[in-house]
Protein backbone atom coordinates (compact mmCIF):
# COMPACT_ATOMS: atom_id res chain seq x y z
CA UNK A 1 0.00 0.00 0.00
CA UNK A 2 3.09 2.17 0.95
CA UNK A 3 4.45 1.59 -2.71
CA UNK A 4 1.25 2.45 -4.53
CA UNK A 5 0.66 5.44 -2.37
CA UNK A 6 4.56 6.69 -3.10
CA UNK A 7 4.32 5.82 -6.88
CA UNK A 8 0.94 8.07 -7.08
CA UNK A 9 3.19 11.20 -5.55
CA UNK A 10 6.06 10.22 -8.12
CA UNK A 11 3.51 10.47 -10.96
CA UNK A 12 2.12 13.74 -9.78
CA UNK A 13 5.90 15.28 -9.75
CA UNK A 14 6.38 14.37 -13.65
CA UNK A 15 6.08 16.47 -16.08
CA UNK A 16 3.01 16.36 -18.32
CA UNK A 17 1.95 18.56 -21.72
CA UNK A 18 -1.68 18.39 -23.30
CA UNK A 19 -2.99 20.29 -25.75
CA UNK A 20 -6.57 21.07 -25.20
CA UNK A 21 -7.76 23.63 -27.16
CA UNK A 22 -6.79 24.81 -30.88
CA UNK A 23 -8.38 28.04 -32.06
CA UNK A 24 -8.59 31.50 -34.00
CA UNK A 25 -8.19 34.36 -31.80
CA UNK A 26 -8.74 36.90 -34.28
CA UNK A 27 -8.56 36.68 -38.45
CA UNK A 28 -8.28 39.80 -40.74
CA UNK A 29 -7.87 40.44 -44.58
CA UNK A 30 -7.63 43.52 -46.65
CA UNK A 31 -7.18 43.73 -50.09
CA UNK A 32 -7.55 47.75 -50.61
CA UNK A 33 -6.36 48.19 -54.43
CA UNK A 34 -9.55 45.15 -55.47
CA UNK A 35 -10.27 44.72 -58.08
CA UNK A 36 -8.09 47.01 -59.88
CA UNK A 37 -5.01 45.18 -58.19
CA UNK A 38 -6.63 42.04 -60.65
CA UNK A 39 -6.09 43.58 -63.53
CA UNK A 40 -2.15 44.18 -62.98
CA UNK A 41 0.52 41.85 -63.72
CA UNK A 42 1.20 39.99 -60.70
CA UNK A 43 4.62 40.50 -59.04
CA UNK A 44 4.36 39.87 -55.34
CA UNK A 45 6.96 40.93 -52.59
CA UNK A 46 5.70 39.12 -49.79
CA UNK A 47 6.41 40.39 -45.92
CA UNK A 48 6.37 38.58 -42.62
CA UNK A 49 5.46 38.91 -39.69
CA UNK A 50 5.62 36.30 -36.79
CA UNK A 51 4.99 37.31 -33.11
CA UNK A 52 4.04 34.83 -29.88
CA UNK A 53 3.24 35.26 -26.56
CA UNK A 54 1.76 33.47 -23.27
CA UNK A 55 -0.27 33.76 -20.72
CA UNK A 56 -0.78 31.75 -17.87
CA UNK A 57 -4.70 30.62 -17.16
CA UNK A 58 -6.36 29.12 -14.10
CA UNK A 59 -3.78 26.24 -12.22
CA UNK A 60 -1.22 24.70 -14.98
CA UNK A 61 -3.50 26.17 -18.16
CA UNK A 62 -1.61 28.06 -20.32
CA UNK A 63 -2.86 30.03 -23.82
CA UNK A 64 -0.37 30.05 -26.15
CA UNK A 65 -0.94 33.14 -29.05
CA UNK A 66 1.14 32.86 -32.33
CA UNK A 67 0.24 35.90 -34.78
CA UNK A 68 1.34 35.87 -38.41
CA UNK A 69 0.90 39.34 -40.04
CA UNK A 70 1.71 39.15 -44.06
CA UNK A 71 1.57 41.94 -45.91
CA UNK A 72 1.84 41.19 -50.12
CA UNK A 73 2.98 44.12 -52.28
CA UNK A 74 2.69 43.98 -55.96
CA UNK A 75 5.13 46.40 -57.18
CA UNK A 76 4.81 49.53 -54.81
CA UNK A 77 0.81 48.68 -54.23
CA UNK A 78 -0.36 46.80 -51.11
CA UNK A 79 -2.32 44.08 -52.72
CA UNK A 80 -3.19 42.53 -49.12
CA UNK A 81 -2.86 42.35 -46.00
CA UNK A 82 -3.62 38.90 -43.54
CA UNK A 83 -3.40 38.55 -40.05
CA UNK A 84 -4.01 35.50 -38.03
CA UNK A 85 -3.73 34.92 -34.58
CA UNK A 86 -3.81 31.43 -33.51
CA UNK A 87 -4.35 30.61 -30.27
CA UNK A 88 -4.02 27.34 -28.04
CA UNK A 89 -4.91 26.37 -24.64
CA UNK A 90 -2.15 23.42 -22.88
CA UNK A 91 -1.92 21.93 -19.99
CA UNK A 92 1.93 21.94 -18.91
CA UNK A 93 3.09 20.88 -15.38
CA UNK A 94 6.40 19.77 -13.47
CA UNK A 95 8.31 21.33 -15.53
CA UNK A 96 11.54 23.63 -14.26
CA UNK A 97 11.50 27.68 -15.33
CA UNK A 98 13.83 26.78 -17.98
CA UNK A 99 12.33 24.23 -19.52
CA UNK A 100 8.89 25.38 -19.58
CA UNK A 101 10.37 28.85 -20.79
CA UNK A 102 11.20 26.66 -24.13
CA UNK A 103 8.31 25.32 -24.52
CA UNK A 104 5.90 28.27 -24.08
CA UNK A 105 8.21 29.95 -26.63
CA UNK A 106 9.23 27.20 -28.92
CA UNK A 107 7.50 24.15 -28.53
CA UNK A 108 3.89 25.36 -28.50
CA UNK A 109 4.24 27.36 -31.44
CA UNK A 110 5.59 24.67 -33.15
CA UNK A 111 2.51 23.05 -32.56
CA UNK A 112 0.40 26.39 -33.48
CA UNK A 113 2.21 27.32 -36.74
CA UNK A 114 0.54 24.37 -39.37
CA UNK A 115 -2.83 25.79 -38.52
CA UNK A 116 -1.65 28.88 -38.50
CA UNK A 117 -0.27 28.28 -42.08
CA UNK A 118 -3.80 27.02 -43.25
CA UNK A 119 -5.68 29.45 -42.12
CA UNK A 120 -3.36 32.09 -43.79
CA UNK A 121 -3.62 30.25 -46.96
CA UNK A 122 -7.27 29.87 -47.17
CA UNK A 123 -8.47 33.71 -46.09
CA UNK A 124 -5.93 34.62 -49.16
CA UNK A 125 -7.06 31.59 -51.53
CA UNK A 126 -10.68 32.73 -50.60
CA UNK A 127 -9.68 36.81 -51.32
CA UNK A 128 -8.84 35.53 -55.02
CA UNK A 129 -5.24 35.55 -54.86
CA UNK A 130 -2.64 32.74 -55.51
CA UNK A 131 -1.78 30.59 -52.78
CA UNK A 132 0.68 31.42 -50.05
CA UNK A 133 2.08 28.71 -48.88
CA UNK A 134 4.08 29.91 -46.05
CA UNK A 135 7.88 27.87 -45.59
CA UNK A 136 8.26 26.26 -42.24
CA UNK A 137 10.08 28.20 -39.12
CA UNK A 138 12.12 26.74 -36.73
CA UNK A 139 10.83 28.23 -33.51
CA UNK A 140 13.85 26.60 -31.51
CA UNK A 141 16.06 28.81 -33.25
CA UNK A 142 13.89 31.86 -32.71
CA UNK A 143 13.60 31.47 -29.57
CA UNK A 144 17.15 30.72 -28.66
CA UNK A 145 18.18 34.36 -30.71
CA UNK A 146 15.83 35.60 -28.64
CA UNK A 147 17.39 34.56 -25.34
CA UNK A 148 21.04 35.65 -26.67
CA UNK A 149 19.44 38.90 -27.48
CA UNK A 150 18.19 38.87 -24.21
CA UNK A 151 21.29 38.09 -22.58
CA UNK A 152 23.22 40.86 -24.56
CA UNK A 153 21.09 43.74 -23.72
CA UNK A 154 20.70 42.71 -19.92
CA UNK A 155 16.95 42.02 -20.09
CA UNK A 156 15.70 39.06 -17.62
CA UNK A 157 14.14 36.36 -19.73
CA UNK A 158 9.98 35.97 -19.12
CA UNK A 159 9.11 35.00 -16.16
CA UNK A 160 6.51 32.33 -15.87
């Protein structure tokens, strides 16, 4: 009985991640040259813009908010402008500061970005424009540029 009741306590020290909740925060598109910007020959520049941040919810709930802002320019015209903000809610507990640092900033919007991607494509797919299929980012590396730059200019990393 002893061993049972000690292995429950182990179990409650490790650390455990669930994902509970995928969803879109907010969703714009703007196309302000339509439909003369149709009529043009098409020669995007495209622009991004990739932003996260956290917040921690009631007990070991945490929303996770990755924002993509793209902003297409066909020659000096804005042909459109997309935002998405997608948005999960995870469960994450026994983890250290450092560790659960890394994966509020890395790992969760790792998890965030292919739905992110989607929805990106679709609002612009469904605004009669060519597909943007966005290339993949590497969130580990982001973050850990983020905590050099951190580091350099004296700032304390986020606290949790």
């Amino acid at each position: 009985m002893t061993d049972q009741a000690n292995n429950g306590a182990a179990a409650e020290n490790e650390p455990q991640f669930s994902l509970q909740r995928i969803y879109v925060r907010d969703l714009s598109f703007e196309a302000p040259k339509s439909p003369a910007i149709f009529r043009q020959q098409w020669e995007p520049s495209v622009s991004l813009d990739l932003n996260t941040r956290q917040k921690g919810l009631e007990g070991d709930f945490h929303e996770v908010v990755l924002t993509l802002s793209v902003t297409v320019k066909n020659g000096e015209e804005v042909a459109f402008i997309a935002e998405v903000q997608q948005a999960g809610i995870f469960l994450i507990k026994g983890l250290d500061e450092g560790s659960m640092s890394h994966t509020l900033g890395a790992f969760c919007p790792n998890i965030l970005f292919p739905y992110a991607r989607e929805t990106l494509d679709s609002l612009v797919t469904r605004g009669s424009f060519p597909a943007l299929m966005l290339a993949p980012v590497n969130f580990d590396m982001l973050y850990a540029q983020e905590l050099q730059r951190m580091q350099e200019s004296g700032e304390a990393p986020p606290a949790q």
